[in-house]
N, C-alpha and C. Protein backbone atom coordinates (compact mmCIF):
# COMPACT_ATOMS: atom_id res chain seq x y z
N UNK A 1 -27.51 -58.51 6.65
CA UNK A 1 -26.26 -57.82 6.60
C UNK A 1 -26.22 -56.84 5.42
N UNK A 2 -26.81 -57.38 4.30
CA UNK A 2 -26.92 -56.32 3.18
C UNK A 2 -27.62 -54.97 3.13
N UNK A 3 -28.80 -55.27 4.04
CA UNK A 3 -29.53 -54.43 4.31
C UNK A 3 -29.12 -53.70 5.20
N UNK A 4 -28.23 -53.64 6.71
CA UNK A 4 -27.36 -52.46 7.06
C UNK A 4 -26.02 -52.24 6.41
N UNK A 5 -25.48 -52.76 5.35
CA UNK A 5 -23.97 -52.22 4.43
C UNK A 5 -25.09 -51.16 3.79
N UNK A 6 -26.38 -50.97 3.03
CA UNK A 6 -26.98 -50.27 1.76
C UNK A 6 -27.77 -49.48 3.31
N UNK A 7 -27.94 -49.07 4.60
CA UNK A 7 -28.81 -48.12 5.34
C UNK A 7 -27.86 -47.51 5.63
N UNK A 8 -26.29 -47.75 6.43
CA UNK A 8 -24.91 -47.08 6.41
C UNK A 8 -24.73 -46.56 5.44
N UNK A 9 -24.68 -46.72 4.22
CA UNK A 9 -24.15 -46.41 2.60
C UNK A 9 -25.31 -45.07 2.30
N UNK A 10 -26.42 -45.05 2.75
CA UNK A 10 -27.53 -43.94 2.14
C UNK A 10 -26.97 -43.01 3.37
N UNK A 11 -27.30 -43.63 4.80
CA UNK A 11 -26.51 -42.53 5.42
C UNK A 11 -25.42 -42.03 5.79
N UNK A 12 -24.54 -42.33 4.98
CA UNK A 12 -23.20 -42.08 4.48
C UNK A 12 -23.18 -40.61 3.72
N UNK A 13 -24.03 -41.39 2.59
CA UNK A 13 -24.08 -40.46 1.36
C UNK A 13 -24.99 -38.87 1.98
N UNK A 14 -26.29 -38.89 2.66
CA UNK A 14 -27.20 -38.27 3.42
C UNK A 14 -25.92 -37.04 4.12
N UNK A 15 -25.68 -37.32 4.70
CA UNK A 15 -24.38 -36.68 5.97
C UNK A 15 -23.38 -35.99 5.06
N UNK A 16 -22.54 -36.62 4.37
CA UNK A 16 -21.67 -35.82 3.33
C UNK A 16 -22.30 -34.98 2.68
N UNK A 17 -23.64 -35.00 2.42
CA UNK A 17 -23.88 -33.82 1.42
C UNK A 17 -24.27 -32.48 2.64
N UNK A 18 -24.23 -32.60 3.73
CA UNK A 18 -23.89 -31.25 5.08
C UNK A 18 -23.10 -30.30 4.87
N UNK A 19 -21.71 -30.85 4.54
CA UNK A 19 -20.99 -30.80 4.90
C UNK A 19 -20.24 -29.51 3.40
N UNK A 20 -20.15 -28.52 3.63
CA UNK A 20 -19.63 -27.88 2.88
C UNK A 20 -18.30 -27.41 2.46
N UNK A 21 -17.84 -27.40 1.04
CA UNK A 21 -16.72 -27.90 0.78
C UNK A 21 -15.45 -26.70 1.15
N UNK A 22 -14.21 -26.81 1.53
CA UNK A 22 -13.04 -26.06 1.80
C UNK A 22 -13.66 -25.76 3.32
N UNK A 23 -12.92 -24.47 3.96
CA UNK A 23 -12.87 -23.64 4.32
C UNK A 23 -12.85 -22.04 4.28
N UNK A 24 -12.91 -21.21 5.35
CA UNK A 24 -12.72 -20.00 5.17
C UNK A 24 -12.42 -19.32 6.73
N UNK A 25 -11.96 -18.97 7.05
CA UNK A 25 -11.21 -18.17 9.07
C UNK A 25 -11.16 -16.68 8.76
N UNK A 26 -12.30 -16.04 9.13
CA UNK A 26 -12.44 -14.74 8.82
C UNK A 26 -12.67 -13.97 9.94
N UNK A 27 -12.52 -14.35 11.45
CA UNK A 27 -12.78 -13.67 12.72
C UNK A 27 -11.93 -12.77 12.74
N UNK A 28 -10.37 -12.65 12.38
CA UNK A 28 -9.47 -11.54 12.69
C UNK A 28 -9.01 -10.82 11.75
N UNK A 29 -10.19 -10.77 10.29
CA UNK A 29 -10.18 -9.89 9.83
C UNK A 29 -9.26 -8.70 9.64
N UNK A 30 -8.62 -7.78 9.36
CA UNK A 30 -8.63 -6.34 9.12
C UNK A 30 -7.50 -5.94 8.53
N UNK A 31 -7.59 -4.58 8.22
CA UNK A 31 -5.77 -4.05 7.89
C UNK A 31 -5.00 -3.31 8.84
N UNK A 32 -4.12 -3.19 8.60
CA UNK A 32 -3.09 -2.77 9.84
C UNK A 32 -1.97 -1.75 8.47
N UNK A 33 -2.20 -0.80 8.42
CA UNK A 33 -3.12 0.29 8.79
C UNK A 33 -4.35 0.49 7.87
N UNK A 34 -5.38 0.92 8.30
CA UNK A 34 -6.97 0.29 7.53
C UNK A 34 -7.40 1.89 6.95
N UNK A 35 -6.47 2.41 6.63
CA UNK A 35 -6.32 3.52 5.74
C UNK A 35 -5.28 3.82 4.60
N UNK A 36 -6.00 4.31 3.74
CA UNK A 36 -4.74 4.64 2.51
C UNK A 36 -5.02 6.37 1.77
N UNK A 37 -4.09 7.18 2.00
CA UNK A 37 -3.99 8.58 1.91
C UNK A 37 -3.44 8.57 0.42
N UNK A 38 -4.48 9.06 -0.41
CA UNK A 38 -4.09 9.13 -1.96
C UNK A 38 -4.09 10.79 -2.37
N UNK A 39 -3.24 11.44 -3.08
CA UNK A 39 -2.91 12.48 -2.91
C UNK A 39 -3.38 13.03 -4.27
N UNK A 40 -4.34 13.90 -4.85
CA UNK A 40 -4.56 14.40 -6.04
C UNK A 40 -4.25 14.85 -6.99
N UNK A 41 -3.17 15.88 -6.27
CA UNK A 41 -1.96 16.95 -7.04
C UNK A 41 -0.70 16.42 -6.01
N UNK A 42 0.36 16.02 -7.07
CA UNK A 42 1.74 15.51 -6.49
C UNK A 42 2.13 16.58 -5.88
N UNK A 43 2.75 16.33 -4.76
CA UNK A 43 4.28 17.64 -4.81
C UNK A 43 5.61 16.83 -5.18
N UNK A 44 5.66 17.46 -6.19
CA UNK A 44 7.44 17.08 -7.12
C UNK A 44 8.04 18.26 -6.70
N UNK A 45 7.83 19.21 -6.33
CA UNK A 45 8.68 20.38 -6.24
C UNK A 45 10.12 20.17 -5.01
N UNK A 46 10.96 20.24 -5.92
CA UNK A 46 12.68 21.03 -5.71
C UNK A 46 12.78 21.56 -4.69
N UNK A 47 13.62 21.39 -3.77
CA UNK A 47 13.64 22.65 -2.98
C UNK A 47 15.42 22.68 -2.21
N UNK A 48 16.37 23.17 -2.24
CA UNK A 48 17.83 23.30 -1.87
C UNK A 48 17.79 23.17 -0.28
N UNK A 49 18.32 22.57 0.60
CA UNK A 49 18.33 22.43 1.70
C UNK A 49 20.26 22.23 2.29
N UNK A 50 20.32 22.57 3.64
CA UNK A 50 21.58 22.69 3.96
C UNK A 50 22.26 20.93 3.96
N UNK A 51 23.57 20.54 3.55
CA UNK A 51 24.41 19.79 2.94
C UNK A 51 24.13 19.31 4.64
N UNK A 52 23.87 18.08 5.40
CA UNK A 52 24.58 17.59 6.76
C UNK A 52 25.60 17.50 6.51
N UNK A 53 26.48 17.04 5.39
CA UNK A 53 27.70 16.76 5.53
C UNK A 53 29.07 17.74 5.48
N UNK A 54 28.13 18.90 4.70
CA UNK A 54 29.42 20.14 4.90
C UNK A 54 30.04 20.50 5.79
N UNK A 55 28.97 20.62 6.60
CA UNK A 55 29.88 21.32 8.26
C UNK A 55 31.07 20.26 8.48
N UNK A 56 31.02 18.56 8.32
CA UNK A 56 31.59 18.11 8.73
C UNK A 56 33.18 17.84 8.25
N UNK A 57 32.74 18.09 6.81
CA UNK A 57 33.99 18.24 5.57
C UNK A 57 34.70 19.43 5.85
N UNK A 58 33.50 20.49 5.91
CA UNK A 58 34.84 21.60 6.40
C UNK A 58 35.48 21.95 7.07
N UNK A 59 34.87 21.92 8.05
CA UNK A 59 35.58 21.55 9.69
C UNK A 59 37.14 20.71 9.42
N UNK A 60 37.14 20.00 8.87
CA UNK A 60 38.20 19.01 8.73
C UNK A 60 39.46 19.38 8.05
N UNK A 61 39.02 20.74 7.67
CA UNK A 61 40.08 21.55 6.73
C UNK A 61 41.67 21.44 7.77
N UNK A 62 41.78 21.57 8.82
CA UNK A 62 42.42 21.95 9.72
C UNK A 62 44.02 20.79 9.67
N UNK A 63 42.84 19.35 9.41
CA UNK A 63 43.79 17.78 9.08
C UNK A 63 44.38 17.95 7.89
N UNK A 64 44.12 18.52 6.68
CA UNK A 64 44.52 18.71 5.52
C UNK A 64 45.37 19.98 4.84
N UNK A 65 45.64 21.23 6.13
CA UNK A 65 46.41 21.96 5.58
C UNK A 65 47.29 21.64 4.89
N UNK A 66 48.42 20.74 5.89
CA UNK A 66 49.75 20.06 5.60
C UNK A 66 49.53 19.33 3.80
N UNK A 67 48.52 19.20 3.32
CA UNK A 67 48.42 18.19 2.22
C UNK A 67 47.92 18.91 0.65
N UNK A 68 48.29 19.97 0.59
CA UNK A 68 47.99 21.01 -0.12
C UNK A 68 46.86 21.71 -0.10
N UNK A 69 46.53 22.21 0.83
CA UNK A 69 45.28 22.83 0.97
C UNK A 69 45.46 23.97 2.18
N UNK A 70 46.31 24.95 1.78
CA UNK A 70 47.17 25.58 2.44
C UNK A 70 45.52 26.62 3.21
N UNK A 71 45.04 27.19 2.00
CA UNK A 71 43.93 28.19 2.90
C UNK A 71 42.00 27.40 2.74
N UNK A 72 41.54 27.91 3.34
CA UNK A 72 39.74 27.61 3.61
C UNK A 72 39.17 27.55 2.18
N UNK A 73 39.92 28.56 1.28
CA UNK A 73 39.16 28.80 0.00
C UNK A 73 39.47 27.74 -0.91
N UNK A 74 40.94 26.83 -1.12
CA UNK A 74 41.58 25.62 -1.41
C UNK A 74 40.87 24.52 -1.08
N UNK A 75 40.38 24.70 -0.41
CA UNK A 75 39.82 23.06 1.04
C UNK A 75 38.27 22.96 0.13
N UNK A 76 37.46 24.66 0.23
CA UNK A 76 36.38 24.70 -0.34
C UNK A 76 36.29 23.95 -1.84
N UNK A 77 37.71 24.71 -2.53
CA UNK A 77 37.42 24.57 -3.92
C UNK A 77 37.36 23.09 -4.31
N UNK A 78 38.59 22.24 -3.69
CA UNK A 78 38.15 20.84 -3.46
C UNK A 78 37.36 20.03 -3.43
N UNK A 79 36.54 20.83 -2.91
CA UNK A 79 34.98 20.03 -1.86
C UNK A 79 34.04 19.78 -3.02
N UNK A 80 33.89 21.21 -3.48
CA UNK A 80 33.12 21.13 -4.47
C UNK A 80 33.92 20.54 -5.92
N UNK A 81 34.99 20.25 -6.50
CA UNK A 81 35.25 19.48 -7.37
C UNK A 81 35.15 18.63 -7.03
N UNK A 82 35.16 17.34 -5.84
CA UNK A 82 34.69 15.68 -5.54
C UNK A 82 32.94 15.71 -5.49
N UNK A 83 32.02 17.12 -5.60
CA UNK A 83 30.86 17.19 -5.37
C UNK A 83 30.19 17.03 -3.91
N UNK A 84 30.85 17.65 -3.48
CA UNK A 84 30.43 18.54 -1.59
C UNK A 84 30.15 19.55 -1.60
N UNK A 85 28.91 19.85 -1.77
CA UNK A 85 28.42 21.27 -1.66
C UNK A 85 27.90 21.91 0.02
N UNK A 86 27.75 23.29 -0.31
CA UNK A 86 26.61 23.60 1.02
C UNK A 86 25.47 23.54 1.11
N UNK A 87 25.18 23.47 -0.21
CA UNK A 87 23.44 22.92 -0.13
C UNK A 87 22.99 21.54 -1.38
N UNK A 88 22.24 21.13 -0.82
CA UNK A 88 21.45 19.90 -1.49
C UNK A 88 20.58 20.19 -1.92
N UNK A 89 20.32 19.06 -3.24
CA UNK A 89 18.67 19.36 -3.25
C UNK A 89 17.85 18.45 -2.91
N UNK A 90 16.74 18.80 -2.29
CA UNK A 90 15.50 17.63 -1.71
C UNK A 90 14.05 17.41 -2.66
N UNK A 91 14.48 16.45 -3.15
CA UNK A 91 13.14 16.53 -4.00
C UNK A 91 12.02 16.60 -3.05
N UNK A 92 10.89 16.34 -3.84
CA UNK A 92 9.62 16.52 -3.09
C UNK A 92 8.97 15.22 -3.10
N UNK A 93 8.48 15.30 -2.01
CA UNK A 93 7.91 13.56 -1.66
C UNK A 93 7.11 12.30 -2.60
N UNK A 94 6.73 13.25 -3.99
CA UNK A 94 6.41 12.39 -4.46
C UNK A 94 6.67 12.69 -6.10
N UNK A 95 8.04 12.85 -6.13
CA UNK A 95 9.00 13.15 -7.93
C UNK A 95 9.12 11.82 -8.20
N UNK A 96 9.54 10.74 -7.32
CA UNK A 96 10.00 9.61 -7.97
C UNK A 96 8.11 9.13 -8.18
N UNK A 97 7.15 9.10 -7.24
CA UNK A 97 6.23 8.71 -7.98
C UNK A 97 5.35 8.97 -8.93
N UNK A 98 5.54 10.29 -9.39
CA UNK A 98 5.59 10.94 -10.82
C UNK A 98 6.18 10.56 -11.46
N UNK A 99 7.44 10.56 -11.28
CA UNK A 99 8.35 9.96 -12.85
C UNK A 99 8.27 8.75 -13.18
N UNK A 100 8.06 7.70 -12.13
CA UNK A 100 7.65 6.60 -12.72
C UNK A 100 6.39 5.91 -12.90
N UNK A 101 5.67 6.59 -12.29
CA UNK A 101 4.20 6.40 -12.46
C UNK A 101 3.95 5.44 -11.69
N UNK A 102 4.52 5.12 -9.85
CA UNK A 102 4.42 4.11 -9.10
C UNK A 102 2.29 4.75 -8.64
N UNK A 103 1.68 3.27 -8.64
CA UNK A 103 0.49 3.54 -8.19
C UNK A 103 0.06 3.91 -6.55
N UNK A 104 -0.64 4.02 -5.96
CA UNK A 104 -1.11 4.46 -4.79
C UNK A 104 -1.66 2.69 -4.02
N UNK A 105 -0.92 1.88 -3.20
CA UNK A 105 -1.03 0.59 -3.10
C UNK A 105 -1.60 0.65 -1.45
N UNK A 106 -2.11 0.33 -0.44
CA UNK A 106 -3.03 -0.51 0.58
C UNK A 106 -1.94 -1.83 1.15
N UNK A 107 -2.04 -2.03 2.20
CA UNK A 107 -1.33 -3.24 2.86
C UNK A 107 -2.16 -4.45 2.57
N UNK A 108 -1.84 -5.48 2.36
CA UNK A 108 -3.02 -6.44 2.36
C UNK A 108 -4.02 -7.04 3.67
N UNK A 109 -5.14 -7.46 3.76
CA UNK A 109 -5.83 -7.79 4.41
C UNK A 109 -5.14 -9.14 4.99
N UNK A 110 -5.31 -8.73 6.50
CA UNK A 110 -4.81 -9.83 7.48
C UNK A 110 -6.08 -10.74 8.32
N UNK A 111 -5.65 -11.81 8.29
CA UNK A 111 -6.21 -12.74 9.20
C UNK A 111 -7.32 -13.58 8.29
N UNK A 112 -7.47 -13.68 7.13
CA UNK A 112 -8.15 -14.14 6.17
C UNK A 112 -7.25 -15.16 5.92
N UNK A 113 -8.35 -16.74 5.80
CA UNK A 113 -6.90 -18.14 5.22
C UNK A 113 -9.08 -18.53 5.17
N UNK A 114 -8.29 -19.73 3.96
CA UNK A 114 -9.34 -20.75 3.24
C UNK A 114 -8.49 -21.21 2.35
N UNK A 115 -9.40 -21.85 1.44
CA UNK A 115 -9.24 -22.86 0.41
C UNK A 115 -9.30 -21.90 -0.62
N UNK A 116 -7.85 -22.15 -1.63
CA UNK A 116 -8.43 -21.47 -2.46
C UNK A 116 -8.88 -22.02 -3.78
N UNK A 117 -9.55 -21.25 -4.92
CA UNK A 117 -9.39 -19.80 -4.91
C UNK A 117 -10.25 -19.07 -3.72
N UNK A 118 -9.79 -17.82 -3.16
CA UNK A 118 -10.62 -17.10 -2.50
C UNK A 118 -10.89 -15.58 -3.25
N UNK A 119 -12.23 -15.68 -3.70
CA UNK A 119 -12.37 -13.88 -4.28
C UNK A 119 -12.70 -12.95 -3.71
N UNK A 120 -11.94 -11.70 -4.01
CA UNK A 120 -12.88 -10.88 -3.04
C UNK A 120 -13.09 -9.54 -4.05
N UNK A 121 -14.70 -8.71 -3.55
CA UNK A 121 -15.47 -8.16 -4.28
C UNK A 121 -15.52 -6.82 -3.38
N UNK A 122 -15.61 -5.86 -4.34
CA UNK A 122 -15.86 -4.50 -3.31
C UNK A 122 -17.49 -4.60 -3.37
N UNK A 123 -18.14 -4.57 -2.33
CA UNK A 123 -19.48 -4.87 -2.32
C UNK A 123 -20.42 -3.50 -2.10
N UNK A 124 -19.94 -2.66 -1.55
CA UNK A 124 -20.10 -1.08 -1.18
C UNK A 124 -18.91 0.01 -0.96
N UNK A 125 -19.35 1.07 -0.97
CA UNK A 125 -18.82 2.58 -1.03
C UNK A 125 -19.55 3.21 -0.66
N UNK A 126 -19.33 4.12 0.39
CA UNK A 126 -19.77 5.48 0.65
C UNK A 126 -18.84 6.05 1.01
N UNK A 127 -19.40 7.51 1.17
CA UNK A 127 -18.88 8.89 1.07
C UNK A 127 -18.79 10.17 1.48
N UNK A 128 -18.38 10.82 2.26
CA UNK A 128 -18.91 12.08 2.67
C UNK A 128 -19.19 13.05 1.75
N UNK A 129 -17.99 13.68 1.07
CA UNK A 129 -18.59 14.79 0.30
C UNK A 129 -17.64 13.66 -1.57
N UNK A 130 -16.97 12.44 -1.81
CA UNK A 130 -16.51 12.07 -2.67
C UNK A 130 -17.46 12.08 -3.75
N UNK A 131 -17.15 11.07 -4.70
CA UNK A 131 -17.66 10.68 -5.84
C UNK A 131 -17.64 9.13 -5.99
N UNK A 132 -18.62 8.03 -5.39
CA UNK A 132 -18.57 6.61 -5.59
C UNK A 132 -17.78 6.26 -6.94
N UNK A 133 -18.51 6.13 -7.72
CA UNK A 133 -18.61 6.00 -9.29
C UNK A 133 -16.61 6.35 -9.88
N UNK A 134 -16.44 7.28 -9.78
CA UNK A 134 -14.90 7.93 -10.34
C UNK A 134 -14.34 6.96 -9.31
N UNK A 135 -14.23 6.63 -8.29
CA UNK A 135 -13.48 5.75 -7.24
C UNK A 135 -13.92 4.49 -7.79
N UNK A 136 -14.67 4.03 -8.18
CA UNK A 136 -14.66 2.50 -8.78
C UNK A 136 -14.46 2.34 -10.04
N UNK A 137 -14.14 3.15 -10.67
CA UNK A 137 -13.07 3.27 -11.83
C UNK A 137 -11.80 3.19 -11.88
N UNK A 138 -11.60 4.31 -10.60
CA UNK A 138 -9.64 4.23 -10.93
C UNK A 138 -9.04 3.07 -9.36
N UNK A 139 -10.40 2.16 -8.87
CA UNK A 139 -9.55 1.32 -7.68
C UNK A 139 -9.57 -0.04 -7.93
N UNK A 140 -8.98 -1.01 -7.89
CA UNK A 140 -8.80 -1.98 -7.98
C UNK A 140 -8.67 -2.94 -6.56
N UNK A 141 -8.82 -4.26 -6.69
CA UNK A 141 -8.77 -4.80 -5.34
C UNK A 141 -8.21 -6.59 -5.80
N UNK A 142 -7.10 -6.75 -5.06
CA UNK A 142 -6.52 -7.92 -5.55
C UNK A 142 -7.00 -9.05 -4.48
N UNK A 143 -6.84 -10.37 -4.76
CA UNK A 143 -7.13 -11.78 -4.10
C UNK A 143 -6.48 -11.72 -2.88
N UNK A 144 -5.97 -10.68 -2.59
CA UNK A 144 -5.05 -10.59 -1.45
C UNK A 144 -5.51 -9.42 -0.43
N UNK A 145 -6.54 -8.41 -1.27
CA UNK A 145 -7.53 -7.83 -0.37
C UNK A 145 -6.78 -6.11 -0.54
N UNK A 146 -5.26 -6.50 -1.21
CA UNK A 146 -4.80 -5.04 -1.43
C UNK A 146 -5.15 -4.24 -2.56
N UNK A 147 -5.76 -3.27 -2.11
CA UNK A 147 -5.78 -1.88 -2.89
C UNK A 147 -4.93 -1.10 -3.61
N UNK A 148 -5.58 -0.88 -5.39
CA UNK A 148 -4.66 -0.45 -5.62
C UNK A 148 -5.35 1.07 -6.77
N UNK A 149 -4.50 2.10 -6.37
CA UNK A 149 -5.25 3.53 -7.78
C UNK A 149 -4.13 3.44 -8.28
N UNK A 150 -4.13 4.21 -9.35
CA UNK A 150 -3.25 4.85 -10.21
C UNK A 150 -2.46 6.07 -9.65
N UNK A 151 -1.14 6.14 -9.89
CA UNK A 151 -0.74 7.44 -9.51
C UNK A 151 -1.54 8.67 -9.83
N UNK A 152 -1.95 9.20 -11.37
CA UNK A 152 -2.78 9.75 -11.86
C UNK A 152 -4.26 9.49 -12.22
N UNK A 153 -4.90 10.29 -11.27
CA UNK A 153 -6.36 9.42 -11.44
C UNK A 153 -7.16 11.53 -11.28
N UNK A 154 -8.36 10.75 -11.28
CA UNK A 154 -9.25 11.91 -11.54
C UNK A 154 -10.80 11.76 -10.04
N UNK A 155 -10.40 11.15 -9.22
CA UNK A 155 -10.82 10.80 -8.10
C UNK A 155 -11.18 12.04 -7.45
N UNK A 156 -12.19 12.38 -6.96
CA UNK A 156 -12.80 14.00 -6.37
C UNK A 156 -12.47 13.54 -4.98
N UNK A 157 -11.94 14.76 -4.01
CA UNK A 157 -11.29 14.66 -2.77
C UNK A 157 -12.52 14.20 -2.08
N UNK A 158 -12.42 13.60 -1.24
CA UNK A 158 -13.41 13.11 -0.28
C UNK A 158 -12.60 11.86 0.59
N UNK A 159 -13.49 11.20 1.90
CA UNK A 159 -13.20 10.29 2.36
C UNK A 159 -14.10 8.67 2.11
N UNK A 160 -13.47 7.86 1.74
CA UNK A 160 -14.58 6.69 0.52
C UNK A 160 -14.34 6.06 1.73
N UNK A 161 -15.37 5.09 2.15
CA UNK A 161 -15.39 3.49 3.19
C UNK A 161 -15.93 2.72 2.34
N UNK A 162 -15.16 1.79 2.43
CA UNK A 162 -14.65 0.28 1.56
C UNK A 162 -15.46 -0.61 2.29
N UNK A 163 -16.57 -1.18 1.64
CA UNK A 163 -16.79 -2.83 2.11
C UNK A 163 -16.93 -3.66 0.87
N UNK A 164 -16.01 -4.71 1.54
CA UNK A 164 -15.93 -6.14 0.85
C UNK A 164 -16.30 -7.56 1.32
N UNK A 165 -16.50 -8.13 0.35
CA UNK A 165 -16.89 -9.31 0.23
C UNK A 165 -15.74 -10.50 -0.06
N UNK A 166 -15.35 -11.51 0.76
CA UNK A 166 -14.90 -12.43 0.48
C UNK A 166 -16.00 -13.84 0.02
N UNK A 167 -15.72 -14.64 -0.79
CA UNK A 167 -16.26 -15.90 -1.31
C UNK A 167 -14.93 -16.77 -1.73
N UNK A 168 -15.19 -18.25 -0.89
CA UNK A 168 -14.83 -18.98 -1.18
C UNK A 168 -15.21 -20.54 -1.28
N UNK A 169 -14.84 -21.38 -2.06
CA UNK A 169 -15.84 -22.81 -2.06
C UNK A 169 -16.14 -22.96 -0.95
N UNK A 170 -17.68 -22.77 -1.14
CA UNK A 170 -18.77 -23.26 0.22
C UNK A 170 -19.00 -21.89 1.29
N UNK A 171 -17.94 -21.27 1.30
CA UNK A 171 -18.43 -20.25 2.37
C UNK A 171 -18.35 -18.46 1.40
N UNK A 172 -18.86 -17.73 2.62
CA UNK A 172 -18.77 -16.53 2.24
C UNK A 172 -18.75 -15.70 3.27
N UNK A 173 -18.11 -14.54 3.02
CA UNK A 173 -18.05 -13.69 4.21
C UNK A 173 -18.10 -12.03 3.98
N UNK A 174 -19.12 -11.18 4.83
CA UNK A 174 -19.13 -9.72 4.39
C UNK A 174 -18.05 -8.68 5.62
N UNK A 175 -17.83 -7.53 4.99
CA UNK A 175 -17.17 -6.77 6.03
C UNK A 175 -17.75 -5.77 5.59
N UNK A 176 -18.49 -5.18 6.52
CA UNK A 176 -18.82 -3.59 6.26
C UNK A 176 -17.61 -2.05 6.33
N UNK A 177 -17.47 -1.45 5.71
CA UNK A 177 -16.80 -0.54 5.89
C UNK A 177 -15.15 -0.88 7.06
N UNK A 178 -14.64 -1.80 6.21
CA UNK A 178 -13.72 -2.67 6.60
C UNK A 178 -11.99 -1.61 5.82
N UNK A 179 -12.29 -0.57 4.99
CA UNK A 179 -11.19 -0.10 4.42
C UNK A 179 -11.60 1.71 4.43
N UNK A 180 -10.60 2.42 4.50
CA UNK A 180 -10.76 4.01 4.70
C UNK A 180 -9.90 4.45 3.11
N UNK A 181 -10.17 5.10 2.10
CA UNK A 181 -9.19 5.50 1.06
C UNK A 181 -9.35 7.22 1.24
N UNK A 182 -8.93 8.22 1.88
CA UNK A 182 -8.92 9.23 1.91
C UNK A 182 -8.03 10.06 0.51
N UNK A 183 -8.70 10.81 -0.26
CA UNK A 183 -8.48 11.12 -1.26
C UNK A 183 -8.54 13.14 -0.96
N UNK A 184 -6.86 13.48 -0.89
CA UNK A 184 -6.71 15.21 -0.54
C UNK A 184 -5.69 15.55 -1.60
């Protein structure tokens, strides 16, 4: 009897050491959207555009004669002392991320689950006409697989493909050209 409790017990021990530790579910992979458009030179620029709401304020002059606002030029002068103008201004699509210096961020990578910690490594870059090197300076890549530059970076226009590497206890996993960072 001792002698199969200590042949169970070695092949006990034998079998567990197979068996590699955590997990990792990396079949559905990807990003949604598996591109990120980083822009070189901001546009902050200003530009005055027509008020939607004027037409509708003034138009309305008609309800308010009776209420001291006897002529169009009264109704106007109004408008513009509560701050109703005929034109607006529209900033440019990217003033607020100039002024505050918001970075250039990536959705995170979906369909990735394990044990964690799980790391992940940019393992390659290429390029059409870019610069590898200046792009792995100003990019970063979080445990979560999202991408991140700096608002202000020095990145040469080109189109970069991203492959990474996930590792986690016991397993590992590659993605080739798994991310697009287009830099105009």
């Amino acid at each position: 009897m001792r002698k199969i409790l200590y042949y169970l017990g070695i092949c006990m021990f034998l079998a567990c050491q197979d068996i590699p530790e955590g997990y990792l579910f990396v079949e559905n992979a990807g990003y949604d959207p598996d591109t990120l458009l980083v822009k070189l030179q901001l546009d902050t620029a200003s530009v005055m555009v027509a008020n939607p709401d004027w037409e509708k304020y003034y138009n309305d002059w008609e309800n308010y004669k009776d209420y001291g606002y006897p002529t169009i030029e009264s109704w106007m002068e109004f408008l513009h002392d509560i701050g109703v103008y005929e034109e607006i201004e529209s900033k440019g699509p990217d003033k607020d991320r100039s002024r505050y210096d918001i970075p250039w961020v990536s959705t995170q990578i979906q369909g990735v689950e394990g044990t964690n910690p799980i790391f992940v490594t940019i393992s390659n870059v290429t390029t059409d006409t870019g610069d590898v090197d200046k792009l792995l300076e100003n990019i970063t890549v979080r445990s979560d697989g999202t991408f991140t530059i700096p608002c202000r970076h020095d990145i040469p226009v080109g189109r970069y493909k991203i492959s990474l590497n996930f590792r986690g206890p016991g397993h590992e996993a590659a993605f080739e050209d798994i991310f697009t960072v287009i830099v105009k």
